[in-house]
Protein backbone atom coordinates (compact mmCIF):
# COMPACT_ATOMS: atom_id res chain seq x y z
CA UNK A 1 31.83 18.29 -18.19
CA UNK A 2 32.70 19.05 -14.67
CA UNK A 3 35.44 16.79 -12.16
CA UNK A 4 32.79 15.81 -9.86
CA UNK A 5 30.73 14.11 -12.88
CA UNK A 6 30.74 10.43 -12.38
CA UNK A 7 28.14 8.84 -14.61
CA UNK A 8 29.27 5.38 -12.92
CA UNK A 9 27.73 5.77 -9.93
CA UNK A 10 24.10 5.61 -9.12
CA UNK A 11 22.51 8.08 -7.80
CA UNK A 12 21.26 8.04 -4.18
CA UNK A 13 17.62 8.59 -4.25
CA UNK A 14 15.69 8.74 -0.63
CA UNK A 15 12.52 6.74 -0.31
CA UNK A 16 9.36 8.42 -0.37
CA UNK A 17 7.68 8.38 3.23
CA UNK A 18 3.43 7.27 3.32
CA UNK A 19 2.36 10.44 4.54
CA UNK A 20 0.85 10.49 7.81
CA UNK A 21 -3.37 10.84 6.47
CA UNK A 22 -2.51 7.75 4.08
CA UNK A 23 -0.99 6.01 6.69
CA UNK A 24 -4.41 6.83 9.16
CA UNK A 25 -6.31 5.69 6.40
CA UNK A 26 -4.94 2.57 6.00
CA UNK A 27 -4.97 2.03 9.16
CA UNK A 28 -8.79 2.53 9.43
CA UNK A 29 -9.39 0.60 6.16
CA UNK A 30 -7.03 -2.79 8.09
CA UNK A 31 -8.67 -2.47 11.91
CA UNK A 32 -12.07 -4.97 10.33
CA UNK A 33 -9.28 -8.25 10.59
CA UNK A 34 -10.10 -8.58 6.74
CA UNK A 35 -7.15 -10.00 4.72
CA UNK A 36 -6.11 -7.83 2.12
CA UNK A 37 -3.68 -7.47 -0.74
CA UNK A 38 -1.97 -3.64 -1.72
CA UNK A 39 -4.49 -3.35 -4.49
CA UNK A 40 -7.23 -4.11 -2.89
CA UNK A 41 -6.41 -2.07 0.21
CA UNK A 42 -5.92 1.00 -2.84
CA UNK A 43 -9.07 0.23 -4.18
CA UNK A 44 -10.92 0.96 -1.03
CA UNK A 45 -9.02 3.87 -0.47
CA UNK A 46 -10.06 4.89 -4.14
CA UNK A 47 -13.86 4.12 -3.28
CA UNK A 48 -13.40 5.82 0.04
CA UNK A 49 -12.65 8.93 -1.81
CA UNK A 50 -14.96 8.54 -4.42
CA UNK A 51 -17.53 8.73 -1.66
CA UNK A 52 -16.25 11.16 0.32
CA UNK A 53 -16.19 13.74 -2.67
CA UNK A 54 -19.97 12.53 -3.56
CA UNK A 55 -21.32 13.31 0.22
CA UNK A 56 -19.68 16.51 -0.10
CA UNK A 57 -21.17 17.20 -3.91
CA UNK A 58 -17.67 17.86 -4.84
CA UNK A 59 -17.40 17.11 -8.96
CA UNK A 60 -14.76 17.04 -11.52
CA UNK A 61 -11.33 15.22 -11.08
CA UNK A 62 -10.82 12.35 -8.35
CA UNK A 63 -7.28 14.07 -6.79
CA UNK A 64 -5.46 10.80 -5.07
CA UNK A 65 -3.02 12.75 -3.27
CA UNK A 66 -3.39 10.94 0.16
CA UNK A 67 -3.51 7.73 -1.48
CA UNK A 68 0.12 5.93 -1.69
CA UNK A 69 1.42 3.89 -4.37
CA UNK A 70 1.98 0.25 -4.19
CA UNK A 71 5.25 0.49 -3.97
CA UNK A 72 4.80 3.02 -0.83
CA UNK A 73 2.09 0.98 1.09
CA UNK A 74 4.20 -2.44 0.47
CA UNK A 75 6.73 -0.99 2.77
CA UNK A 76 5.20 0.82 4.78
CA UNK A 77 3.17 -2.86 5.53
CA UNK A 78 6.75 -4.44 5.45
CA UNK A 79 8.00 -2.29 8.18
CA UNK A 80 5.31 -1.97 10.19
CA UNK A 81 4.63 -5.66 9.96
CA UNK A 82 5.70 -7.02 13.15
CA UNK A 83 4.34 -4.47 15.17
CA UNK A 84 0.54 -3.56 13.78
CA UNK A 85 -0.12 -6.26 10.63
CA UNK A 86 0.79 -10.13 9.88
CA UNK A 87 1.60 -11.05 6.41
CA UNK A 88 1.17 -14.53 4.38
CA UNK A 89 1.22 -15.48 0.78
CA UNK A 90 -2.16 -16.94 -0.48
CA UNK A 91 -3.01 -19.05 -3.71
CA UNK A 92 -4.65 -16.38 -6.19
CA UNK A 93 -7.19 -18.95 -7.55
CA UNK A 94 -7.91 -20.94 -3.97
CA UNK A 95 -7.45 -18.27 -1.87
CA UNK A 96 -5.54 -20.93 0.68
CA UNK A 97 -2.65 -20.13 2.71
CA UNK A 98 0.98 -20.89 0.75
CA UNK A 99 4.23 -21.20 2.67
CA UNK A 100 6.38 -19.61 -0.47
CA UNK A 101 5.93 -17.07 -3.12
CA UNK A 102 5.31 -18.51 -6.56
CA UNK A 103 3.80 -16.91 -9.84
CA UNK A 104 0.08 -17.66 -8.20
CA UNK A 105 0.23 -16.12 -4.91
CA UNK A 106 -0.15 -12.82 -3.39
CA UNK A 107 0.98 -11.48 -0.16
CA UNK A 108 -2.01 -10.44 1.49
CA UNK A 109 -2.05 -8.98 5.20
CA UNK A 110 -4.38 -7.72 8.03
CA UNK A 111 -4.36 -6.40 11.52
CA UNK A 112 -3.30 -8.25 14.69
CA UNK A 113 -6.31 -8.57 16.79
């Protein structure tokens, strides 16, 4: 083994940006006021595509590349909260508004009007 070697320490890993067409995207798919949760706002930009490759008769393999994972969009809705989206948990089965974050909610957000 080399000196430098130190398998007690972590590794630094950098944070994967939301590239800038998922981030227009989402953008589009948040300016209707809807609330929406990360998966939902991935599924539309899963049917999006799906459409988008059947206007343009292209076949075979959907290719998400511009799509981000949920890990991605959650921050990228975390740190652009304040300034483009507002953020609440909401009851799962109700669908009313919840002041905490329990087993049955899901942070859902949408666009400031």
């Amino acid at each position: 083994m080399t000196d430098n070697y130190k398998p007690y320490e972590r590794r630094v890993t950098r944070r994967k940006r939301t590239s800038d067409s998922a981030r227009k995207s989402v953008d589009k798919i948040m300016s209707d006021g809807k609330k929406r949760s990360v998966e939902e706002i991935i599924s539309v930009m899963w049917d999006e595509l799906e459409e988008h490759n059947k206007n343009h008769h292209l076949s075979g393999r959907k290719v998400g590349r511009f799509i981000p994972t949920r890990n991605e969009l959650r921050h990228h809705m975390g740190r652009h909260s304040s300034e483009k989206y507002e953020s609440a948990e909401f009851d799962i089965l109700t669908g009313s508004r919840r002041s905490k974050r329990t087993n049955n909610t899901e942070k859902k957000y949408w666009c400031k009007i």
